[in-house]
C-alpha atoms as a PDB file:
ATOM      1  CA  UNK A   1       0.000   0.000   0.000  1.00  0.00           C
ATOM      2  CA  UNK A   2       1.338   3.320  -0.895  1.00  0.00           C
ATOM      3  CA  UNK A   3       0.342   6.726   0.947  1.00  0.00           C
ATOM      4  CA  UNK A   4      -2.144   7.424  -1.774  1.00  0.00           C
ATOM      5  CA  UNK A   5      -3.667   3.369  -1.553  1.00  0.00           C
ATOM      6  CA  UNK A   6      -2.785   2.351  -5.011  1.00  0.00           C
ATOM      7  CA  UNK A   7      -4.201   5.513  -6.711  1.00  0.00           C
ATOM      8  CA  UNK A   8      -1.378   8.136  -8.377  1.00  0.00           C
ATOM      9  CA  UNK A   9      -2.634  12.066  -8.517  1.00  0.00           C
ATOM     10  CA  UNK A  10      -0.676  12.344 -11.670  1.00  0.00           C
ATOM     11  CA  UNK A  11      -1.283   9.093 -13.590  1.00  0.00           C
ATOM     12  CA  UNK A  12      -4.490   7.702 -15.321  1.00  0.00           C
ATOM     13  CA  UNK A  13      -6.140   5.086 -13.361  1.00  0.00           C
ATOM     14  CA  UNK A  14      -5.219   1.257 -13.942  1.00  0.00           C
ATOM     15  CA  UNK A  15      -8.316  -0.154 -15.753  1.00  0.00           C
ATOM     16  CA  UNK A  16      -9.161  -3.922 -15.480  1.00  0.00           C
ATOM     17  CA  UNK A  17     -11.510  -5.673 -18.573  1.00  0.00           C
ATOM     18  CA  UNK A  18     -15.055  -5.794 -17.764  1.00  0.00           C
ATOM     19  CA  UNK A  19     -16.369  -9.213 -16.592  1.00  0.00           C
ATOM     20  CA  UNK A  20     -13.492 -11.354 -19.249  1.00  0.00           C
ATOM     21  CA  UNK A  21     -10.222 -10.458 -19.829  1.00  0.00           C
ATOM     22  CA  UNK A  22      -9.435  -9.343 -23.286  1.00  0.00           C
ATOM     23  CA  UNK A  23      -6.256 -12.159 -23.670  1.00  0.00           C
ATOM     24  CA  UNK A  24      -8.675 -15.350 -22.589  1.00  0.00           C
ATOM     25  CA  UNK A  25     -11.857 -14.315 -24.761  1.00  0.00           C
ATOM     26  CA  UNK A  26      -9.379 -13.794 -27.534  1.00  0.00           C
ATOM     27  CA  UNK A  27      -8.160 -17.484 -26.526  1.00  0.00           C
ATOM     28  CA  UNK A  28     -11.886 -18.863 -26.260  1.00  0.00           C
ATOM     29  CA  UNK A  29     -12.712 -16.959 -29.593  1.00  0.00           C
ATOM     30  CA  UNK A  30      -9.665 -19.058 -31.391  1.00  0.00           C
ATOM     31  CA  UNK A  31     -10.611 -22.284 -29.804  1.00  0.00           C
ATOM     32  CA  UNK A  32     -14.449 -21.713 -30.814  1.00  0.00           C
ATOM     33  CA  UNK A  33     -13.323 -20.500 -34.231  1.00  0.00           C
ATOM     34  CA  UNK A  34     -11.296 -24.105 -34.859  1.00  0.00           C
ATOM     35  CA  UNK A  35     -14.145 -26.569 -33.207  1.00  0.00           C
ATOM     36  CA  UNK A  36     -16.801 -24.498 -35.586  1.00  0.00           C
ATOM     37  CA  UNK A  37     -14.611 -25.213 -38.022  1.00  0.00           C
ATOM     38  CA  UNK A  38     -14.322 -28.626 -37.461  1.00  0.00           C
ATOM     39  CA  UNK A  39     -17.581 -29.790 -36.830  1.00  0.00           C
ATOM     40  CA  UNK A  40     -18.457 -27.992 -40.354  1.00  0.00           C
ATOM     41  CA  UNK A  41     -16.430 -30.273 -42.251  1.00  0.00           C
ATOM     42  CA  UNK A  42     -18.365 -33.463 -40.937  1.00  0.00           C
ATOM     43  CA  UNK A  43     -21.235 -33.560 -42.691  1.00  0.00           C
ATOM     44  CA  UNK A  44     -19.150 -33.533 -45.618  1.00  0.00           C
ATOM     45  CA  UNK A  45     -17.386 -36.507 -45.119  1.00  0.00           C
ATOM     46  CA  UNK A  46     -18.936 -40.069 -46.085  1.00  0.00           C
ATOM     47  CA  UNK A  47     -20.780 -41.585 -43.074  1.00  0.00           C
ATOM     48  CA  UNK A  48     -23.077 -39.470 -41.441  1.00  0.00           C
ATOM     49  CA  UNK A  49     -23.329 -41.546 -38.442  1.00  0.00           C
ATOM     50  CA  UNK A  50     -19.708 -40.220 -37.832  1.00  0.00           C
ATOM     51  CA  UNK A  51     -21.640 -36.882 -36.408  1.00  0.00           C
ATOM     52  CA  UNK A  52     -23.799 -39.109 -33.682  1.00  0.00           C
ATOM     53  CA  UNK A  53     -21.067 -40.888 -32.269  1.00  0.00           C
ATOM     54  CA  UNK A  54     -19.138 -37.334 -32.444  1.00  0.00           C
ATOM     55  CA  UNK A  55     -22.058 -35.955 -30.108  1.00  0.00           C
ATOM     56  CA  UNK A  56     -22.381 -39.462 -28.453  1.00  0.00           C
ATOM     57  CA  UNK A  57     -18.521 -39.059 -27.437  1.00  0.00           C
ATOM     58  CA  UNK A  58     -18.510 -35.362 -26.590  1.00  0.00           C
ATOM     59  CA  UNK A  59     -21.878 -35.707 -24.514  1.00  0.00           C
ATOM     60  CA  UNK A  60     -19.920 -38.381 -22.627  1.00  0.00           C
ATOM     61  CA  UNK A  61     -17.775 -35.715 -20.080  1.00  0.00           C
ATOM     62  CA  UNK A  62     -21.137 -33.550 -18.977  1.00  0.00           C
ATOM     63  CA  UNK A  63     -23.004 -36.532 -18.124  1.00  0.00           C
ATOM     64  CA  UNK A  64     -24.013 -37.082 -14.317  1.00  0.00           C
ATOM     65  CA  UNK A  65     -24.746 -40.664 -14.217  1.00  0.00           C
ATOM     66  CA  UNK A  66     -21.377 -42.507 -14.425  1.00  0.00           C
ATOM     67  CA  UNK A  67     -22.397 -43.840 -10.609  1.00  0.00           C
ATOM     68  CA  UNK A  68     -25.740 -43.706  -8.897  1.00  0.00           C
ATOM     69  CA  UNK A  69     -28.156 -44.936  -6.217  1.00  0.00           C
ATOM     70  CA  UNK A  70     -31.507 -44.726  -5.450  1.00  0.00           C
ATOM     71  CA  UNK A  71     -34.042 -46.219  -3.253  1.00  0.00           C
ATOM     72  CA  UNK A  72     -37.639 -45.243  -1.574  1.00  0.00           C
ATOM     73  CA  UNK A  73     -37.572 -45.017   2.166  1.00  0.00           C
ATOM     74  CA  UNK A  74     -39.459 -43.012   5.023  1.00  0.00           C
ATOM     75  CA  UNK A  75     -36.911 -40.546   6.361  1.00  0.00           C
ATOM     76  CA  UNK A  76     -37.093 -36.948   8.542  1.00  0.00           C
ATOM     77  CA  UNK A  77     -37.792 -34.370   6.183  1.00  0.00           C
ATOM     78  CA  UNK A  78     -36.051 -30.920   7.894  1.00  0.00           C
ATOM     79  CA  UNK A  79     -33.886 -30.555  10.635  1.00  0.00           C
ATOM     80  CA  UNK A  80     -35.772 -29.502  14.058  1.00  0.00           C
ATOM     81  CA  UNK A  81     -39.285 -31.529  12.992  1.00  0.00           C
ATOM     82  CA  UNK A  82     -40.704 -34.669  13.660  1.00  0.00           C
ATOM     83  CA  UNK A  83     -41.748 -34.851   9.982  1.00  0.00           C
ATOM     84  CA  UNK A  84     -41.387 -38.098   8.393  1.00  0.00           C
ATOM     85  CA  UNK A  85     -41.792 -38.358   4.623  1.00  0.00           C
ATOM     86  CA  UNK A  86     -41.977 -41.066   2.338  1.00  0.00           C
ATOM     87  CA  UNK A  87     -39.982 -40.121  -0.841  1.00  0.00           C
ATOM     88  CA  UNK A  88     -37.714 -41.469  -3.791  1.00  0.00           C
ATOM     89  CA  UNK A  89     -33.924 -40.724  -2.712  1.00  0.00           C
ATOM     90  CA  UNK A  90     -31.445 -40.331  -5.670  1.00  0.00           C
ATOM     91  CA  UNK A  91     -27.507 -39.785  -5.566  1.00  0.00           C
ATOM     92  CA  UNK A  92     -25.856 -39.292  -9.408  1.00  0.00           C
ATOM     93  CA  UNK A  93     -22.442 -39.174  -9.913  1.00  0.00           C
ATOM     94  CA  UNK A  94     -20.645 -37.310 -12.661  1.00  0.00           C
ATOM     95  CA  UNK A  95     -17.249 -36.724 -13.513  1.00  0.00           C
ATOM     96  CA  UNK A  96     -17.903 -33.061 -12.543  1.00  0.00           C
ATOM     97  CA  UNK A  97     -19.831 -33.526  -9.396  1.00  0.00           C
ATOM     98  CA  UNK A  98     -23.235 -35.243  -7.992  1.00  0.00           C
ATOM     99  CA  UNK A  99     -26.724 -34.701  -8.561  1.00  0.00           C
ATOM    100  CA  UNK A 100     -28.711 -35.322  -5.445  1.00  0.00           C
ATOM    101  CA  UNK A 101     -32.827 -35.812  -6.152  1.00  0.00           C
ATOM    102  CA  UNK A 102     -35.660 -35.956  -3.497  1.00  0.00           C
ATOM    103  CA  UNK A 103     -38.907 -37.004  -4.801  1.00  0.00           C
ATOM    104  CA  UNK A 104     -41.491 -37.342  -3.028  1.00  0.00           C
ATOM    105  CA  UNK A 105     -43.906 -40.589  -2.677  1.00  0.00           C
ATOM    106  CA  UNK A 106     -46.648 -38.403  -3.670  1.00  0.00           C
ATOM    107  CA  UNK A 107     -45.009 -35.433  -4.255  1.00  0.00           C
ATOM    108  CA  UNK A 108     -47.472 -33.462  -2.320  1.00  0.00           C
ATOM    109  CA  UNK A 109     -46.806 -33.891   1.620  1.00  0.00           C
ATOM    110  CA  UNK A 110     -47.641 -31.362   4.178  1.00  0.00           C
ATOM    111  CA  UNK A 111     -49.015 -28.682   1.958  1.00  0.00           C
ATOM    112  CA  UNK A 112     -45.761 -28.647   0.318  1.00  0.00           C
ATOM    113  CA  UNK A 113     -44.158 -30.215  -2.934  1.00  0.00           C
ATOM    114  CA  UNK A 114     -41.431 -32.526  -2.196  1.00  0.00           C
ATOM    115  CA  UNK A 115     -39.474 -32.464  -5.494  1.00  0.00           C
ATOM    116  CA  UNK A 116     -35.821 -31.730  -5.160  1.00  0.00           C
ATOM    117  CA  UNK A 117     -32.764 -31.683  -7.716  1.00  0.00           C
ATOM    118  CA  UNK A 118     -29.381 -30.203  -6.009  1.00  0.00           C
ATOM    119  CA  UNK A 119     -25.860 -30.020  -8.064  1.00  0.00           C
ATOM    120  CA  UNK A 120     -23.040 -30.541  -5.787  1.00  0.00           C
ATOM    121  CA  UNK A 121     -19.353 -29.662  -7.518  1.00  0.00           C
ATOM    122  CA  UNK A 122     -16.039 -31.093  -6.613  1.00  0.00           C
ATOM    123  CA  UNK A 123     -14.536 -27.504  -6.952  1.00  0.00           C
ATOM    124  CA  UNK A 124     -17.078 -25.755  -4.779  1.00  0.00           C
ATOM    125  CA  UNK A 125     -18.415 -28.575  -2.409  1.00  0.00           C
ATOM    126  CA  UNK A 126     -17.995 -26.626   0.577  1.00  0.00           C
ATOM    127  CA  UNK A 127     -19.548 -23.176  -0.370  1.00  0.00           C
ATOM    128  CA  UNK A 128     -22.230 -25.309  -1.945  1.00  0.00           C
ATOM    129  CA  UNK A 129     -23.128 -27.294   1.153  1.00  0.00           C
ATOM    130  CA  UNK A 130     -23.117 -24.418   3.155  1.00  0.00           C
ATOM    131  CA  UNK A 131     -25.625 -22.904   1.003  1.00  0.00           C
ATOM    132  CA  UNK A 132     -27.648 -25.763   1.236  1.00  0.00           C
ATOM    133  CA  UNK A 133     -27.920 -25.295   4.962  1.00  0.00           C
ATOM    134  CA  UNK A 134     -28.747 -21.732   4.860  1.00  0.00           C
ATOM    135  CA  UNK A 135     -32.031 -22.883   2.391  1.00  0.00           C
ATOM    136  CA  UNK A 136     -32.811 -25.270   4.551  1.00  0.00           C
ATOM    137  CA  UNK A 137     -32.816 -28.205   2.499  1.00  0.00           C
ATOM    138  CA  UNK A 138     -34.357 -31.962   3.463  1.00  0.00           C
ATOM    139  CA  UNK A 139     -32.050 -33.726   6.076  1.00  0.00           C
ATOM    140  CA  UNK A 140     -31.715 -36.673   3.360  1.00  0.00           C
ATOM    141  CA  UNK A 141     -29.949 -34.385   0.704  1.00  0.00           C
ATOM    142  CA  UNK A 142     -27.828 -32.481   3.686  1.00  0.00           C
ATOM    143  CA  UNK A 143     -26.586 -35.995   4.792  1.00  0.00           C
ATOM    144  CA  UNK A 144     -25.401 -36.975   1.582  1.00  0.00           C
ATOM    145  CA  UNK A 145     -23.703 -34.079   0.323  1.00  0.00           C
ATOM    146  CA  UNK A 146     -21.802 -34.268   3.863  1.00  0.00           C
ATOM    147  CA  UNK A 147     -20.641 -37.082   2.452  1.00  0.00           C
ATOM    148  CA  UNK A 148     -18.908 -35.590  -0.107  1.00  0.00           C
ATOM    149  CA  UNK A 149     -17.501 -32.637   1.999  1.00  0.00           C
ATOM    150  CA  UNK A 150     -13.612 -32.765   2.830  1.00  0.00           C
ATOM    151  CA  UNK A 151     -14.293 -33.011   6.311  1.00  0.00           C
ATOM    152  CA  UNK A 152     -16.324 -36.626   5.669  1.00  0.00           C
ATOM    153  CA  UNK A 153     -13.979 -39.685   7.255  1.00  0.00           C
ATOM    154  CA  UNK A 154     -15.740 -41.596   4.231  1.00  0.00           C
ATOM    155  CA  UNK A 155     -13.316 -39.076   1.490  1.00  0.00           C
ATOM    156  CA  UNK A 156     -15.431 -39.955  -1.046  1.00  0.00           C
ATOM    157  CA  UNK A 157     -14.702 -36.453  -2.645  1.00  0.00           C
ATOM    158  CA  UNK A 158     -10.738 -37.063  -2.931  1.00  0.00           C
ATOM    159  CA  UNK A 159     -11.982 -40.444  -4.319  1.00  0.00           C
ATOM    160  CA  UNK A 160     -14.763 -39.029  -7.045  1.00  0.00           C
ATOM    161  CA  UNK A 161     -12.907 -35.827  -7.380  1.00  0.00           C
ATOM    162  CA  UNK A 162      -9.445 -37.411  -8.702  1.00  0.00           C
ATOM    163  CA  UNK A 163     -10.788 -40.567 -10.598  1.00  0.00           C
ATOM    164  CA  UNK A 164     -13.393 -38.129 -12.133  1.00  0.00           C
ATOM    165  CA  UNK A 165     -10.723 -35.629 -13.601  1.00  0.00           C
ATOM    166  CA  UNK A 166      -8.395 -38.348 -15.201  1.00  0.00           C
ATOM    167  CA  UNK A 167     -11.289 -39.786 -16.577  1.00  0.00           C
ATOM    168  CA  UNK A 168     -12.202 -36.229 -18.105  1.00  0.00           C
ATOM    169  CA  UNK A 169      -8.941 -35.733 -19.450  1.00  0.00           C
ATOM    170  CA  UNK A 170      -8.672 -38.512 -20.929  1.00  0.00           C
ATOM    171  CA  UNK A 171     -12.219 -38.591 -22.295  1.00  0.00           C
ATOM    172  CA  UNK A 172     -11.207 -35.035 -23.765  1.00  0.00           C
ATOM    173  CA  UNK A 173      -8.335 -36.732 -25.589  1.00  0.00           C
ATOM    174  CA  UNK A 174     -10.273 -39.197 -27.293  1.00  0.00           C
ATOM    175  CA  UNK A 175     -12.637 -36.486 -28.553  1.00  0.00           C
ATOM    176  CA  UNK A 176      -9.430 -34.633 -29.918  1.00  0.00           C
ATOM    177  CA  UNK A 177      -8.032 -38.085 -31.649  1.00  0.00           C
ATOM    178  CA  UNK A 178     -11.568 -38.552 -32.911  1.00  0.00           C
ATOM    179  CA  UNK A 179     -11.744 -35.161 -34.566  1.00  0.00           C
ATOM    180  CA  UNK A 180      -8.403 -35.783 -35.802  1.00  0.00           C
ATOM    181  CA  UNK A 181      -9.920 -39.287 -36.987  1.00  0.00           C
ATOM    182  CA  UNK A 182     -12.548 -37.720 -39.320  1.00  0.00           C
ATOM    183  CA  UNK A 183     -10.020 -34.615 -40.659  1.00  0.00           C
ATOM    184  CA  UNK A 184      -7.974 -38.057 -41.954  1.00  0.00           C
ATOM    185  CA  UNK A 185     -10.549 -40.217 -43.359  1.00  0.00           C
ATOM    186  CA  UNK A 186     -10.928 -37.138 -45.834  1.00  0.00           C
ATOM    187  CA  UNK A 187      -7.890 -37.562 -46.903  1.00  0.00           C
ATOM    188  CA  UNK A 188      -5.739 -40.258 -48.221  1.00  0.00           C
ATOM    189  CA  UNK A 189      -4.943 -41.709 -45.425  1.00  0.00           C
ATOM    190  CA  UNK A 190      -7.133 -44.393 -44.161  1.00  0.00           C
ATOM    191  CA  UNK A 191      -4.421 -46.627 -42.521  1.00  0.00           C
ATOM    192  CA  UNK A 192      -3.378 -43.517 -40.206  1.00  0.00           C
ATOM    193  CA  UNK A 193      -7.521 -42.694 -39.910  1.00  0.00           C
ATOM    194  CA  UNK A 194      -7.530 -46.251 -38.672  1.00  0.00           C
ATOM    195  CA  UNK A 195      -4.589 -45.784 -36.070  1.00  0.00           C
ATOM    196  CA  UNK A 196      -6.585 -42.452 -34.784  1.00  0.00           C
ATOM    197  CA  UNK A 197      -9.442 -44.875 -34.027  1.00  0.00           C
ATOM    198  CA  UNK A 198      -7.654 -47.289 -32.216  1.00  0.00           C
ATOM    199  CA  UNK A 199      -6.722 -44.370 -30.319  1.00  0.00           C
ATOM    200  CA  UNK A 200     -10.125 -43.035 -29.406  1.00  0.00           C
ATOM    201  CA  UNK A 201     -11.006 -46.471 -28.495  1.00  0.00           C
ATOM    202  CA  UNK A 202      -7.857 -46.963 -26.006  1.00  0.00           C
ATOM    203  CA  UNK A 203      -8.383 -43.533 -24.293  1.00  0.00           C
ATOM    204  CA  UNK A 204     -12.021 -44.038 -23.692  1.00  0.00           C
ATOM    205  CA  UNK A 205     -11.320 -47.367 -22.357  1.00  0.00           C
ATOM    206  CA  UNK A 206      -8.574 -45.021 -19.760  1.00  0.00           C
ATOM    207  CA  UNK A 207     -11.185 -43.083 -19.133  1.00  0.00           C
ATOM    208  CA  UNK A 208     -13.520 -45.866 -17.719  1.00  0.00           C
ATOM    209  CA  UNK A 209     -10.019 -47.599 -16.063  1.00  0.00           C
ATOM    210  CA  UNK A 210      -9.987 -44.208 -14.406  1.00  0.00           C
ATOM    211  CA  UNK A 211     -13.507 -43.899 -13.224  1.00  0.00           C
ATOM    212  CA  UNK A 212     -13.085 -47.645 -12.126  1.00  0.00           C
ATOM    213  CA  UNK A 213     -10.451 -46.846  -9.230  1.00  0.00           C
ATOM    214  CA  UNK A 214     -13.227 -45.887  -6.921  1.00  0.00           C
ATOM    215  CA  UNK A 215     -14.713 -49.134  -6.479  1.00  0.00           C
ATOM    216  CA  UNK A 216     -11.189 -50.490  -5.289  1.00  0.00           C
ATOM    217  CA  UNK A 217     -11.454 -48.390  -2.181  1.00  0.00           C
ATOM    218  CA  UNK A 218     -14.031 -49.279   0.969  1.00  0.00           C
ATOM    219  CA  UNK A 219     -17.319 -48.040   0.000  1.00  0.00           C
ATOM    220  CA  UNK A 220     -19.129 -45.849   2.281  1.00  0.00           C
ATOM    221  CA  UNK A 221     -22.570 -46.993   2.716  1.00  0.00           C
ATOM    222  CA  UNK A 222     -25.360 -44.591   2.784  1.00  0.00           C
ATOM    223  CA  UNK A 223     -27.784 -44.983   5.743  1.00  0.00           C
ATOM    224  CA  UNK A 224     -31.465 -42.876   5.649  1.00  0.00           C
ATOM    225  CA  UNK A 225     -34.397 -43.741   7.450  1.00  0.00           C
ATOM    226  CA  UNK A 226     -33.913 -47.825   8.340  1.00  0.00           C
ATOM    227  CA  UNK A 227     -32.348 -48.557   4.830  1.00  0.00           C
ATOM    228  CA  UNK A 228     -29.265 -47.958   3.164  1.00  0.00           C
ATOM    229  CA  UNK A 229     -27.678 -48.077  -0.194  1.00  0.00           C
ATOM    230  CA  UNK A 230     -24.401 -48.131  -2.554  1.00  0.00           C
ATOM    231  CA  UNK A 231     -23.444 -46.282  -5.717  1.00  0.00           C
ATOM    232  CA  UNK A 232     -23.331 -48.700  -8.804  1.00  0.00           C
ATOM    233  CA  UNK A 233     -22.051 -47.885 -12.416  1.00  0.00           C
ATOM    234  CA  UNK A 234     -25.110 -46.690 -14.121  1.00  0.00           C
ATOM    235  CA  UNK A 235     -25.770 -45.280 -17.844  1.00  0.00           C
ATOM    236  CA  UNK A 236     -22.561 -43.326 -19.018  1.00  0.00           C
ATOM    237  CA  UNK A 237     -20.576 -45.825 -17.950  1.00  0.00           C
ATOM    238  CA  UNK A 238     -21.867 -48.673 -20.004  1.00  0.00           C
ATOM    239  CA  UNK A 239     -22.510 -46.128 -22.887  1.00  0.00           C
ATOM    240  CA  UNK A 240     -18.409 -45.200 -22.431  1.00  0.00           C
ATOM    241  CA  UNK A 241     -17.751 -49.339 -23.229  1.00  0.00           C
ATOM    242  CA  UNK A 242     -20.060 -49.506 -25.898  1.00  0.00           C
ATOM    243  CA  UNK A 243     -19.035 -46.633 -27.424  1.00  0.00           C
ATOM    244  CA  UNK A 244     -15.057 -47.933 -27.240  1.00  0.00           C
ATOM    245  CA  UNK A 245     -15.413 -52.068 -28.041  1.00  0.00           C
ATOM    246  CA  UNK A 246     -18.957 -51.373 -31.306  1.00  0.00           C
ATOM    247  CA  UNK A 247     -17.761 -48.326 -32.512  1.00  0.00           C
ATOM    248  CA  UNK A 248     -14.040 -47.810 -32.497  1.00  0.00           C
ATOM    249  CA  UNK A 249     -12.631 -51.539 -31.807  1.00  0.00           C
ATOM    250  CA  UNK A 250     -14.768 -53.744 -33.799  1.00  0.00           C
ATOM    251  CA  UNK A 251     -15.196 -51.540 -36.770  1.00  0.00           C
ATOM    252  CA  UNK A 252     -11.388 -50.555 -37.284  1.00  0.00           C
ATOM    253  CA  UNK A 253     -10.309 -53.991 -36.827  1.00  0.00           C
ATOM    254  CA  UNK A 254     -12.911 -55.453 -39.433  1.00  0.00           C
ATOM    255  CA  UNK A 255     -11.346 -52.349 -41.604  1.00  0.00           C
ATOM    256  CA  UNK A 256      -7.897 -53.375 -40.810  1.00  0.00           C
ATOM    257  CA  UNK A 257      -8.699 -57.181 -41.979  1.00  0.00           C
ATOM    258  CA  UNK A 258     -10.498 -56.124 -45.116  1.00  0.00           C
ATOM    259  CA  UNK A 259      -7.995 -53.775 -45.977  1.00  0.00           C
ATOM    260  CA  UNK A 260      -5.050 -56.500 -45.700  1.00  0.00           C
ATOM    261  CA  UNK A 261      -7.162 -59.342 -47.429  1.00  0.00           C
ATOM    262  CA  UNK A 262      -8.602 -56.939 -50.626  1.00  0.00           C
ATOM    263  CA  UNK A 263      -5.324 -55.162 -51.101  1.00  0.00           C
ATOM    264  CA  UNK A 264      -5.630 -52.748 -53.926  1.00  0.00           C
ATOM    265  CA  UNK A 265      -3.355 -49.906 -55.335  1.00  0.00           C
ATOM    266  CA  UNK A 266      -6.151 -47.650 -56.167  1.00  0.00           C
ATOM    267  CA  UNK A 267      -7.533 -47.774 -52.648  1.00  0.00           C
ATOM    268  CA  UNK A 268      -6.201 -44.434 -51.442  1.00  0.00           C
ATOM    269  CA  UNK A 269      -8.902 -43.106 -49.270  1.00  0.00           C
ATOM    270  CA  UNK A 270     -12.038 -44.048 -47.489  1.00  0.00           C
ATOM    271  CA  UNK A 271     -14.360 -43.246 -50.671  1.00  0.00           C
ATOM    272  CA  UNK A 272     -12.532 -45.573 -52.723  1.00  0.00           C
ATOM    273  CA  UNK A 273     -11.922 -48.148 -49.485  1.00  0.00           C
ATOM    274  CA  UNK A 274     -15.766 -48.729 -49.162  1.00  0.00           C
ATOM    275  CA  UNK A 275     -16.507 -48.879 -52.779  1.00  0.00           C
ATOM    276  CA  UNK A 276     -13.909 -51.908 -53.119  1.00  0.00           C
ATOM    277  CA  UNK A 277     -15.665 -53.178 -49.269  1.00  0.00           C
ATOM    278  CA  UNK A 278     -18.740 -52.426 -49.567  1.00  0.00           C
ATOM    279  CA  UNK A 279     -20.595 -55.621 -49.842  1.00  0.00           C
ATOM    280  CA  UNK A 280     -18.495 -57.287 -47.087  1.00  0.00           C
ATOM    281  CA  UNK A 281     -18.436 -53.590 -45.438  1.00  0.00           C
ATOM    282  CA  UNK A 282     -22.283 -52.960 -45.191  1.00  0.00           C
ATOM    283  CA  UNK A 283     -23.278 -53.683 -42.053  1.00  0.00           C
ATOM    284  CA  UNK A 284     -20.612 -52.103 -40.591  1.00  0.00           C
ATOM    285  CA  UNK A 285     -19.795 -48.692 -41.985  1.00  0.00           C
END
């Protein structure tokens, strides 16, 4: 601090952008510019299904049902009251953070709609949860999200927080070989196309490796009301292997075989690969 607090009689004031800085929208602007780009030149390219397991594989890191539980159960609905509901209790996972749902069984109860749907971060679990107790939330979603506080002895945050970014990064590299995939199979280079497949496939696959490390550790068990429950792999996780062993593994390798058993020198890219496939190549492309 100087004797004027930062703020020089003789000097123009030191501005700061408004809300972004000018460097990182000029950065976002660039990035936006070259994914436009690329997801232009897609429905250009032969095989239009290409662009559905391009959304299928990007829609894969924003999901929030990689783990979940759920069960119905009579529990105390606020803090301070007798209260006992009778409601649908729902904990889903993401890679980002957990979705915590309280339905209630009916959804009208004491003059009041029981139908709850809370986002819980990994970045911002404690501001979050303290929020949650200033609403005044049900006691079932407040005792789960203190679960996933860093004061919990269960440390199921270090546990989802962790596995959850690998998985994301590597989820974000498949994307990028995928991309990189399609930008190839324009061009004549359908053996290298192929390798960038194989790649997608083996970083997906990381990705669910990644995600898998949790169930290695002690599972806290969930207890509301008289039962109790367990987080289980649920949708995105069994749409992640699907998407790796039909769609990347299966289909390159069958590519791979045809391409070494009907060798031909005029086979130079993918337009010219399938019209020398395509009867053996139908049901797959």
């Amino acid at each position: 601090m100087t004797f004027y607090d930062d703020i020089y009689p003789f000097y123009t004031l030191q501005r700061t952008p408004f809300i972004f800085s000018s460097r990182l929208l000029t950065i976002i602007l660039v990035f936006l510019v070259l994914a436009v780009s690329l997801l232009l030149i897609l429905p250009g390219i032969r095989g239009k299904s290409r662009l559905f397991w391009t959304f299928r594989i990007f829609s894969l890191n924003f999901t929030n049902d990689w783990a979940e539980a759920r069960m119905t159960t009579k529990a105390t609905y606020k803090s301070f009251s007798n209260a006992v509901v009778n409601a649908e209790i729902g904990l889903h996972v993401g890679l980002y953070g957990i979705n915590v749902t309280l339905k209630g069984n009916p959804v009208v109860q004491f003059n009041e709609t029981i139908d709850y749907n809370e986002m819980f971060t990994w970045h911002d679990t404690i501001e979050e949860y303290e929020e949650a107790l200033e609403k005044g939330l049900p006691n079932p979603i407040l005792y789960i999200a203190e679960k996933f506080t860093p004061s919990s002895p269960c440390g199921l945050i270090f546990q989802y927080r962790h596995s959850g970014r690998y998985a994301s990064a590597t989820l974000w590299t498949a994307f990028c070989c995928w991309m990189l995939a399609n930008i190839l199979f324009s061009m004549p280079v359908i053996r290298y196309a192929g390798y960038m497949v194989v790649a997608t496939a083996a970083f997906i696959f990381f990705s669910m490796i990644s995600f898998t490390t949790i169930m290695n550790v002690p599972q806290c068990v969930f207890y509301i009301g008289t039962d109790s429950f367990e987080t289980e792999y649920s949708h995105s996780f069994w749409l992640a292997l699907a998407t790796g062993k039909h769609m990347n593994l299966q289909i390159d390798f069958a590519r791979f075989a045809l391409e070494l058993i009907i060798p031909s020198p005029t086979v130079t890219n993918s337009d010219d690969f399938q019209a020398s496939c395509a009867p053996s190549l139908g049901f797959l492309w």
